[in-house]
Protein backbone atom coordinates (compact mmCIF):
# COMPACT_ATOMS: atom_id res chain seq x y z
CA UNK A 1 0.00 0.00 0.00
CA UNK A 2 3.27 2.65 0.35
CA UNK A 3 1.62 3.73 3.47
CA UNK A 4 1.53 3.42 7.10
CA UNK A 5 -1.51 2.51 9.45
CA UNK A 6 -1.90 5.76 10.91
CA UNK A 7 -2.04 7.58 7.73
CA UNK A 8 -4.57 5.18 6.60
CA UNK A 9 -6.57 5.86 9.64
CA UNK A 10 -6.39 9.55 9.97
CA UNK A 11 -5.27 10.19 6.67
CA UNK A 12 -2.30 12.19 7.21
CA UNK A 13 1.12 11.08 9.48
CA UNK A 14 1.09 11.35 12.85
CA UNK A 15 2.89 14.31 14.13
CA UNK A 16 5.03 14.60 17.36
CA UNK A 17 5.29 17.48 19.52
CA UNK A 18 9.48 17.68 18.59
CA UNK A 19 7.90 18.39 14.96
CA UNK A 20 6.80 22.04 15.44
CA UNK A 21 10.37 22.90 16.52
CA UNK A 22 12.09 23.25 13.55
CA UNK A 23 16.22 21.85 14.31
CA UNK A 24 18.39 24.76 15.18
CA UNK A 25 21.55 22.83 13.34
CA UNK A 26 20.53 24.52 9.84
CA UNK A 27 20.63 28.52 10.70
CA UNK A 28 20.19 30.16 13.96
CA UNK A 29 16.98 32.50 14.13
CA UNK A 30 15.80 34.60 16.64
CA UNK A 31 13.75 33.63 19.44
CA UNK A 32 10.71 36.28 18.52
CA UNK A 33 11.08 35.34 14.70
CA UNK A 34 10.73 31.21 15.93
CA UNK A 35 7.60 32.68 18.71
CA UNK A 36 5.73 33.64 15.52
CA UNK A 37 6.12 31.47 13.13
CA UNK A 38 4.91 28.82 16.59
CA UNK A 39 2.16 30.96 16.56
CA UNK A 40 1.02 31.41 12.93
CA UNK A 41 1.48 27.45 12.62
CA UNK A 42 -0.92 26.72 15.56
CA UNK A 43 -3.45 29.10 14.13
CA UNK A 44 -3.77 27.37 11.61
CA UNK A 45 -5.15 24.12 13.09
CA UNK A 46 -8.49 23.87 12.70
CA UNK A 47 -10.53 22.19 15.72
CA UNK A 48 -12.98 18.94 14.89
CA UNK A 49 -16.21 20.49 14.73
CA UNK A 50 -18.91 19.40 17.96
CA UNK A 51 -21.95 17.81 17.09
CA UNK A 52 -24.80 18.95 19.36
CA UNK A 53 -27.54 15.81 19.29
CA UNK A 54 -29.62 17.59 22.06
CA UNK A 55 -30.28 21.20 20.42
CA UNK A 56 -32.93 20.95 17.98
CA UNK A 57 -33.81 23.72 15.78
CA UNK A 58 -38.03 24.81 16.04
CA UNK A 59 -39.78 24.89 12.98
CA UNK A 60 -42.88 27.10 13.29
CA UNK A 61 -45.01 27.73 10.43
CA UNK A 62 -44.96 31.19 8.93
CA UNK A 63 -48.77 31.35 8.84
CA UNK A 64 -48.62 30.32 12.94
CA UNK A 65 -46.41 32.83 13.68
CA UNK A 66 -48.30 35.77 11.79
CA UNK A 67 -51.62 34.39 12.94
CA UNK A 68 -53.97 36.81 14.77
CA UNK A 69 -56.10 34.13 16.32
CA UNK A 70 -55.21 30.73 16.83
CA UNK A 71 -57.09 27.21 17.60
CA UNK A 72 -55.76 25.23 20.55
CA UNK A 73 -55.77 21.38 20.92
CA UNK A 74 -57.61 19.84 23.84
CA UNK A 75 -55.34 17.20 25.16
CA UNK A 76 -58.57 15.21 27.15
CA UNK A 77 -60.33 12.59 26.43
CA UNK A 78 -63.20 13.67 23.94
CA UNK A 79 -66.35 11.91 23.15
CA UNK A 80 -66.89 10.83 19.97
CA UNK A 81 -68.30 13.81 18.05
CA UNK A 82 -66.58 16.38 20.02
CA UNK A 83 -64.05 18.67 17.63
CA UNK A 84 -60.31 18.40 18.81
CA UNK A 85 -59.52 21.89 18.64
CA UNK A 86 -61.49 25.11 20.85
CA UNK A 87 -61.04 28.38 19.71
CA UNK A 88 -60.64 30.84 18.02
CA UNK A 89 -58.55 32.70 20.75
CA UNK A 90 -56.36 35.87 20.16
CA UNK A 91 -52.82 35.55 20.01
CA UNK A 92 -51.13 37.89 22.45
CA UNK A 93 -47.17 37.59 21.88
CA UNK A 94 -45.78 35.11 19.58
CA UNK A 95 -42.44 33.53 20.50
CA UNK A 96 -40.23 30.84 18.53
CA UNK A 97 -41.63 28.09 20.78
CA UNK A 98 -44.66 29.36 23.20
CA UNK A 99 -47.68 31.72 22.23
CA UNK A 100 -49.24 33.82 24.84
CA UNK A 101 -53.16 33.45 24.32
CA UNK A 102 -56.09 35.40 25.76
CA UNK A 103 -58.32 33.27 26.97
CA UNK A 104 -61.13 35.57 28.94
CA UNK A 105 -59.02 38.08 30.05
CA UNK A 106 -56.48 35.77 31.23
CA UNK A 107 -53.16 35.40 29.70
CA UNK A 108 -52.26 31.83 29.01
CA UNK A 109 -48.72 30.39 27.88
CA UNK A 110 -49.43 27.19 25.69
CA UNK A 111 -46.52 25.56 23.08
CA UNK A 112 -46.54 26.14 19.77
CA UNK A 113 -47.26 21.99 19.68
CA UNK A 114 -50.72 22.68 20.24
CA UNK A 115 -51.55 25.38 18.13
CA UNK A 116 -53.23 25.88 15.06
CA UNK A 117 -53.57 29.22 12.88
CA UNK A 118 -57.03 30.37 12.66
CA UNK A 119 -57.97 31.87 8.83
CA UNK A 120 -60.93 34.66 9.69
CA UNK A 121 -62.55 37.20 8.01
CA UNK A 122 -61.11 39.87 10.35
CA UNK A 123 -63.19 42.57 8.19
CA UNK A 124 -66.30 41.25 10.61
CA UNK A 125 -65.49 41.37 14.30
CA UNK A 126 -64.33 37.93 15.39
CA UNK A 127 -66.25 36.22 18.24
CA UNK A 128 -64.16 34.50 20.71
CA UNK A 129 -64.55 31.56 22.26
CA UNK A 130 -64.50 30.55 26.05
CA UNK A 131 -62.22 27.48 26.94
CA UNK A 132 -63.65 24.57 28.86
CA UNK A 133 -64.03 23.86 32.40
CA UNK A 134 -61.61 22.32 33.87
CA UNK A 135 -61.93 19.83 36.90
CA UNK A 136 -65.47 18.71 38.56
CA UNK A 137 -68.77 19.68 36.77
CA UNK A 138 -70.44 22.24 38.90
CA UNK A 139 -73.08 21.14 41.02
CA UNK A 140 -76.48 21.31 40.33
CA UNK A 141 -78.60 23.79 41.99
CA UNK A 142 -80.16 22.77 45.79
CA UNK A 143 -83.84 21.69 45.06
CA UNK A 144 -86.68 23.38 47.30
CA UNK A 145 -87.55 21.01 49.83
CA UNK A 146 -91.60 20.73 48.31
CA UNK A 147 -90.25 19.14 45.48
CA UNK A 148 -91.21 15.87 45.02
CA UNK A 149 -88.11 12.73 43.39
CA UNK A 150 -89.07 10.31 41.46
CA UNK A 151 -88.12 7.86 43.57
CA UNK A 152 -91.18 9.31 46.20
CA UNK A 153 -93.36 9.48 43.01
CA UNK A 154 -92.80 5.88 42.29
CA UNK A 155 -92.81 4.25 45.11
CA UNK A 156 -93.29 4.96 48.67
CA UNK A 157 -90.07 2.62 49.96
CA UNK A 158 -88.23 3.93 53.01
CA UNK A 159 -84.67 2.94 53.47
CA UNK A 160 -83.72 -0.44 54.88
CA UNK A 161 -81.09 -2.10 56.63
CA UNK A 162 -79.05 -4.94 56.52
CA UNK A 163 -78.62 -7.58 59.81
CA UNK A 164 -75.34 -5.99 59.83
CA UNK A 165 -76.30 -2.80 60.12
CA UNK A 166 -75.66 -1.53 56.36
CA UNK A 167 -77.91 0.94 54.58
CA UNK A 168 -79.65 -0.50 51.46
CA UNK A 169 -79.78 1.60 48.51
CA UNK A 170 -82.06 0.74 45.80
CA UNK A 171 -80.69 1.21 42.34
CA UNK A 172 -83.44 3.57 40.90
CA UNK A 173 -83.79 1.26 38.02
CA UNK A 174 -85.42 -1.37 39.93
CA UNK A 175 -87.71 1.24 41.39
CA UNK A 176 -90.41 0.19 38.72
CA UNK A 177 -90.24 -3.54 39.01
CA UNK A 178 -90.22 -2.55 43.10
CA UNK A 179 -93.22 -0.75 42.62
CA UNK A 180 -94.49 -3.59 40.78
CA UNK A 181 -93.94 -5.97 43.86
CA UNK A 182 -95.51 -3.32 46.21
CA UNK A 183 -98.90 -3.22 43.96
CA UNK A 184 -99.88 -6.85 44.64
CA UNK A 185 -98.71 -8.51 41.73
CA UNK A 186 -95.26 -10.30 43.09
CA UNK A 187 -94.36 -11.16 46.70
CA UNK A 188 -91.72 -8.66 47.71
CA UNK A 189 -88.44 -9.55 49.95
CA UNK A 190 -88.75 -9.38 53.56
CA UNK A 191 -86.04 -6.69 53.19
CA UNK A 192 -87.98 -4.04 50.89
CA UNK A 193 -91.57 -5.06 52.70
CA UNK A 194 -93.16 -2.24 53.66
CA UNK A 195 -94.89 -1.96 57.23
């Protein structure tokens, strides 16, 4: 091959440190003429460029990031005919990764991820929508105390207890067949009879 290992492998000859001296047997020079030279010739290495494998470069769409209003993905669990996206909401600052969003009156940082550009007719005004609840459902109003359940309506079955002491809760659809029993037409369990 003509050539040596290490110049197959790194494809040049290795090079030892005694090599950047040049020998001072040929002519003497002087020392700042030799400092130079030193210098110049380590300049000119060139270092092995670093990879980076954990920066990644964003890519946001141009029409995201001049977008007026935006859609945002709901990350829950939807039903089956429920749309993916709520919205539109009006962007409030843009940035390379994270959109600030006003979402009534509040201002809400969401990733760029879970954004979609909105395409309006801005010439009408643009109504905006309100996000969904998050957490428990509210509850339901109290109900006056003259109204009457359907469970009363019904039937007219108190609540019973087990030997052991355990509250028995009727699911309310048995409440028909119960009320059923209670007309005559079946013999109902000593637990549900009524005195």
């Amino acid at each position: 091959m003509g050539c040596s290992s290490a110049e197959t492998v790194y494809g040049s000859p290795l090079t030892v440190t005694g090599d950047f001296i040049p020998s001072f047997t040929d002519t003497p020079t002087d020392n700042s003429l030799h400092l130079r030279q030193l210098r110049d010739q380590i300049c000119s290495l060139a270092p092995v460029p670093i990879s980076h494998h954990g920066a990644t470069l964003t890519s946001v769409p141009c029409n995201l990031l001049q977008a007026k209003f935006v859609f945002i993905h709901c990350d829950a669990h939807h039903t089956p005919r429920q749309q993916p996206y709520e919205g539109p909401f009006k962007v409030l600052y843009p940035s390379p990764k994270t959109f600030q969003v006003d979402t009534e009156g509040k201002r809400v940082i969401i990733t760029v991820d879970r954004l979609k550009p909105a395409h309006l007719n801005l010439e009408h005004p643009v109504p905006i929508a309100k996000p969904r609840r998050c957490g428990r459902p509210p509850r339901p109003p109290p109900s006056s105390p003259n109204s009457v359940t359907q469970s009363q309506t019904s039937t007219d079955i108190r609540p019973q207890h087990t030997r052991s002491g355990r509250h028995v809760q009727v699911p309310q659809r048995y409440l028909s067949v119960l009320g059923e029993w209670c007309s005559g037409h079946y013999k109902l369990p000593t637990c549900y009879q009524l005195d």
